[in-house]
C-alpha atoms as a PDB file:
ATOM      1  CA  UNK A   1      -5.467   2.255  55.835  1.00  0.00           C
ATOM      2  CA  UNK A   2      -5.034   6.058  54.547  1.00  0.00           C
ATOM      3  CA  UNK A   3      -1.043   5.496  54.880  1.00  0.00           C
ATOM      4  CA  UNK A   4      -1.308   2.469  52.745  1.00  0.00           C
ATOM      5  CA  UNK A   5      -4.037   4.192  49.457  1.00  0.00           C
ATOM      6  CA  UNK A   6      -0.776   6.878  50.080  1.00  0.00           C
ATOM      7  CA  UNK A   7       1.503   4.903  49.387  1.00  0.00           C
ATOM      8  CA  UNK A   8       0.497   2.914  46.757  1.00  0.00           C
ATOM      9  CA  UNK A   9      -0.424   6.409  44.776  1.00  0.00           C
ATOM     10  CA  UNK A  10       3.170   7.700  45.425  1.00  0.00           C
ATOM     11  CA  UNK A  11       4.187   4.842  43.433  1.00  0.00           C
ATOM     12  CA  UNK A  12       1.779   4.280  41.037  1.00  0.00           C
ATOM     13  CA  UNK A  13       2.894   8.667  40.445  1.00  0.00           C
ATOM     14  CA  UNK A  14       6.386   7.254  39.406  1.00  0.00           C
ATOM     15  CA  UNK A  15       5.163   4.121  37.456  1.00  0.00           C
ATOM     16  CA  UNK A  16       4.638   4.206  33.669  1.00  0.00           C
ATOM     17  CA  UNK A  17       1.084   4.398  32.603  1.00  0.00           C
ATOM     18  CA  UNK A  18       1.287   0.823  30.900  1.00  0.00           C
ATOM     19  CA  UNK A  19       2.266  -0.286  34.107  1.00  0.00           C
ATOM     20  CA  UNK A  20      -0.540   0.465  35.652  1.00  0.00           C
ATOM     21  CA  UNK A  21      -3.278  -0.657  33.158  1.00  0.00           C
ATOM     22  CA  UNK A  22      -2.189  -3.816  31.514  1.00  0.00           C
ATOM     23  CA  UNK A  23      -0.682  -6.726  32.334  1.00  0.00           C
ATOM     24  CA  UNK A  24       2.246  -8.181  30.660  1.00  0.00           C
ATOM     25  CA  UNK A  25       0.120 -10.831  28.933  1.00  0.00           C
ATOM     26  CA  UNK A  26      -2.216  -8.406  26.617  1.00  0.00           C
ATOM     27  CA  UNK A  27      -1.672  -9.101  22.936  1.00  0.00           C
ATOM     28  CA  UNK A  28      -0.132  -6.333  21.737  1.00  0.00           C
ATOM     29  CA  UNK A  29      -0.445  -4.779  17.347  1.00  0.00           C
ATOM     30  CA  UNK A  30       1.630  -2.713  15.954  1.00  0.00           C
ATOM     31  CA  UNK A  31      -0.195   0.093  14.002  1.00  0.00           C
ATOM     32  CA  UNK A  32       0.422   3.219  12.030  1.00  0.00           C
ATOM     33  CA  UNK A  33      -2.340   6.031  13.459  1.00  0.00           C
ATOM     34  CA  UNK A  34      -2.840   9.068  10.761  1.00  0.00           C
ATOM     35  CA  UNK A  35      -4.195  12.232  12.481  1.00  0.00           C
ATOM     36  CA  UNK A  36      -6.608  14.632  10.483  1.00  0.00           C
ATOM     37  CA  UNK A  37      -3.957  17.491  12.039  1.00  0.00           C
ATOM     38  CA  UNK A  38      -0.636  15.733  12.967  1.00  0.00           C
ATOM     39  CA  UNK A  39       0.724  18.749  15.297  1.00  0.00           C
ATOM     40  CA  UNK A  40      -2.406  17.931  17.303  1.00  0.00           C
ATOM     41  CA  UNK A  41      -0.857  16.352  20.437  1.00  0.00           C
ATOM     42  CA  UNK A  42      -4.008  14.928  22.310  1.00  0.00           C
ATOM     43  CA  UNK A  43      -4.336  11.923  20.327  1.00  0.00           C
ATOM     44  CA  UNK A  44      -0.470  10.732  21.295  1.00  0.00           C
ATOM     45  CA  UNK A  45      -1.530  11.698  24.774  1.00  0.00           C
ATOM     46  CA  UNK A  46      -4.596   9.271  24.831  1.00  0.00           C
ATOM     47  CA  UNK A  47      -3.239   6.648  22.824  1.00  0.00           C
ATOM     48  CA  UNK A  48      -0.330   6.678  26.115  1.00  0.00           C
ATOM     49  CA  UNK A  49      -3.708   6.604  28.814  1.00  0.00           C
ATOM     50  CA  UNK A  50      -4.982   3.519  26.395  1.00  0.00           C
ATOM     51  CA  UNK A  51      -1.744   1.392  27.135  1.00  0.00           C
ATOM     52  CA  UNK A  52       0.243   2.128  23.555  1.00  0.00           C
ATOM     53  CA  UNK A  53       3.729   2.935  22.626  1.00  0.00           C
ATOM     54  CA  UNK A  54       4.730   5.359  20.095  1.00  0.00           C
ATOM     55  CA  UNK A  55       7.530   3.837  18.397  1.00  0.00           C
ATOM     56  CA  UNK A  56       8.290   6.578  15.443  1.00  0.00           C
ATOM     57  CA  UNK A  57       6.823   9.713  13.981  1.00  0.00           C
ATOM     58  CA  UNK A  58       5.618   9.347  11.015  1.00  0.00           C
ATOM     59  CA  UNK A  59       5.116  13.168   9.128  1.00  0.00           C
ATOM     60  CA  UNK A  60       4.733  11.946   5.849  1.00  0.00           C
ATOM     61  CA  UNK A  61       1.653   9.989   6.851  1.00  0.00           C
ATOM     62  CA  UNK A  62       1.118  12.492   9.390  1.00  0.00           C
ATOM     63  CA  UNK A  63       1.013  10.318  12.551  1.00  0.00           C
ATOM     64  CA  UNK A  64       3.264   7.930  13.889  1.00  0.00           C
ATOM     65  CA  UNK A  65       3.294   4.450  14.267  1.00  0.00           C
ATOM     66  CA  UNK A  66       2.756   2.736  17.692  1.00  0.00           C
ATOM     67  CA  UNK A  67       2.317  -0.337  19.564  1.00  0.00           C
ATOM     68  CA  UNK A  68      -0.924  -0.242  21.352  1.00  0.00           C
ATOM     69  CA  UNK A  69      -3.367  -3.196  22.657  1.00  0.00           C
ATOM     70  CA  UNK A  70      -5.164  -4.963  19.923  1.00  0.00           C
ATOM     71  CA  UNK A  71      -8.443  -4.679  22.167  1.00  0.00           C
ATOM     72  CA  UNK A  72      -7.731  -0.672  22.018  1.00  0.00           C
ATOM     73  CA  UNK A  73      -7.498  -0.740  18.164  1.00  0.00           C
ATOM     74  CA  UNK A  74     -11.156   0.306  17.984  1.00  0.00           C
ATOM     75  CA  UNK A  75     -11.147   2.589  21.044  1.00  0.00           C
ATOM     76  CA  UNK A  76      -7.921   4.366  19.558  1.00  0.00           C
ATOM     77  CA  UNK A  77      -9.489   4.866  15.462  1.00  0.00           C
ATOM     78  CA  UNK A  78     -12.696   6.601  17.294  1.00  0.00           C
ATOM     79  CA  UNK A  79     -10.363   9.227  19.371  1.00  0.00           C
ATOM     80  CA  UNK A  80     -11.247  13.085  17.978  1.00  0.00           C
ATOM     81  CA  UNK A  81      -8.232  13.592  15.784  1.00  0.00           C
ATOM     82  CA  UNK A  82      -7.804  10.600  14.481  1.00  0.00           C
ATOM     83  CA  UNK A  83      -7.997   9.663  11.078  1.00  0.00           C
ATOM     84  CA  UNK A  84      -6.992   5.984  10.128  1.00  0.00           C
ATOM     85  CA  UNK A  85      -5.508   2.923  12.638  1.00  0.00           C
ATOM     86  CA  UNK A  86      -3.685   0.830   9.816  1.00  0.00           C
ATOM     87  CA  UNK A  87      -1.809  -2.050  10.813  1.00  0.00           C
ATOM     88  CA  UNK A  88       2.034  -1.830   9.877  1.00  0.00           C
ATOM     89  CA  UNK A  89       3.338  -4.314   7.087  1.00  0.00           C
ATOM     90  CA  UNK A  90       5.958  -5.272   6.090  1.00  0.00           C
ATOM     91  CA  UNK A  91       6.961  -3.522   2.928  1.00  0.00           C
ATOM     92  CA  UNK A  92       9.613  -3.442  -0.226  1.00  0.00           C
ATOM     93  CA  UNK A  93      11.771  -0.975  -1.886  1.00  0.00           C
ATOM     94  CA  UNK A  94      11.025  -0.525  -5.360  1.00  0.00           C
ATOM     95  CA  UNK A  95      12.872   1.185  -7.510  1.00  0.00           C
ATOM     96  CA  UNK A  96      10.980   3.876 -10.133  1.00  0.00           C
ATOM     97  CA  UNK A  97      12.746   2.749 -13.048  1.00  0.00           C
ATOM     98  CA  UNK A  98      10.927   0.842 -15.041  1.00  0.00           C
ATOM     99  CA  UNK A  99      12.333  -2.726 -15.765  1.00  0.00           C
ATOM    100  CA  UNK A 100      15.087  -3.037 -18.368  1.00  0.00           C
ATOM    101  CA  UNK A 101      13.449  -4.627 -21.820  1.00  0.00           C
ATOM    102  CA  UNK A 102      15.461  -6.539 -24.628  1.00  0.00           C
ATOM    103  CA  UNK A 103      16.780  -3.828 -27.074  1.00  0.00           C
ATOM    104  CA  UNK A 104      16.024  -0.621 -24.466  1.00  0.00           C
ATOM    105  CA  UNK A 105      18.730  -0.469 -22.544  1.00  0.00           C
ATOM    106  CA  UNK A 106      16.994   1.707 -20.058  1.00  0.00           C
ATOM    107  CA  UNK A 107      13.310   1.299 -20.233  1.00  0.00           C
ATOM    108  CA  UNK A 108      12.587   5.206 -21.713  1.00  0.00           C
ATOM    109  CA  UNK A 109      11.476   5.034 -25.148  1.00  0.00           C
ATOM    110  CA  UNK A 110      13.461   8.287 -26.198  1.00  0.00           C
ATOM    111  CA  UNK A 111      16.692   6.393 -26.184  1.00  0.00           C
ATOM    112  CA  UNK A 112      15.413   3.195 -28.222  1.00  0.00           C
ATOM    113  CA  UNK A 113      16.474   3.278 -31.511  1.00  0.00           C
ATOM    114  CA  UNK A 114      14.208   3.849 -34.370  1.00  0.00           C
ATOM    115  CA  UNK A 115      13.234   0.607 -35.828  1.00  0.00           C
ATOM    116  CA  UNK A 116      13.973  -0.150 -39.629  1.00  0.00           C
ATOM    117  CA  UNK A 117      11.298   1.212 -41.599  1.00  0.00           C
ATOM    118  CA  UNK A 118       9.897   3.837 -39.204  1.00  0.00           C
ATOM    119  CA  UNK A 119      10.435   7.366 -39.868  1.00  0.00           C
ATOM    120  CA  UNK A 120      12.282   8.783 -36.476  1.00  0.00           C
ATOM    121  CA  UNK A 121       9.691  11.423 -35.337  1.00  0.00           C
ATOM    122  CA  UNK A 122      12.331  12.718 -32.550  1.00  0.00           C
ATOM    123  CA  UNK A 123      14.203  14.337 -35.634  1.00  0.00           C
ATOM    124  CA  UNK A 124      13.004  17.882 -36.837  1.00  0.00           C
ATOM    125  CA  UNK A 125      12.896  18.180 -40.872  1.00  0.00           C
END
């Protein structure tokens, strides 16, 4: 009996950790996880212990994005450290200039011409 608990621990020791909590059928999220400090390195270490996968760091967020459980979602937003569990979406580029209008060929009102009858105030007297 003792040589079998021993050698099921020497490989659970080599297993991953999600292979030893969850099954393969466990709906799985994807997430973005801010930290209040993101250097701090124990919520990535207990998000791993909860079955999740971090999948990117994220510094301008500070966090990083991970798949985890959707079950741990809740367990995961209460860990010390953490600040917000968002789920990811998916997102556009948008581009900062502003959309062209008829007559403006760029959008900035400093290079539209001065319509007729307005005084241009641009021009020093």
């Amino acid at each position: 009996m003792a040589a079998a608990v021993v050698g099921v621990a020497l490989v659970a020791g080599s297993a991953p950790a999600r292979a030893l909590i969850l099954p393969d059928f466990v709906p799985m999220s994807q997430v973005i996880v801010q930290l209040w400090d993101g250097a701090d390195p124990a919520p990535q270490a207990a998000l791993a212990l909860l079955g999740g996968t971090i999948t990117e760091q994220l510094p301008v967020v500070g966090g990083f994005a991970a798949t985890v459980p959707t079950a741990a979602i809740g367990a995961i937003a209460q860990l010390p450290g953490v600040r917000v569990v968002s789920p990811t979406r998916p997102c556009s580029l948008r581009t900062s200039r502003p959309r062209q209008r008829p007559g403006r060929p760029s959008g900035d009102r400093s290079w539209a011409p001065t319509p007729p009858g307005r005084q241009d105030r641009s021009a020093k007297e």
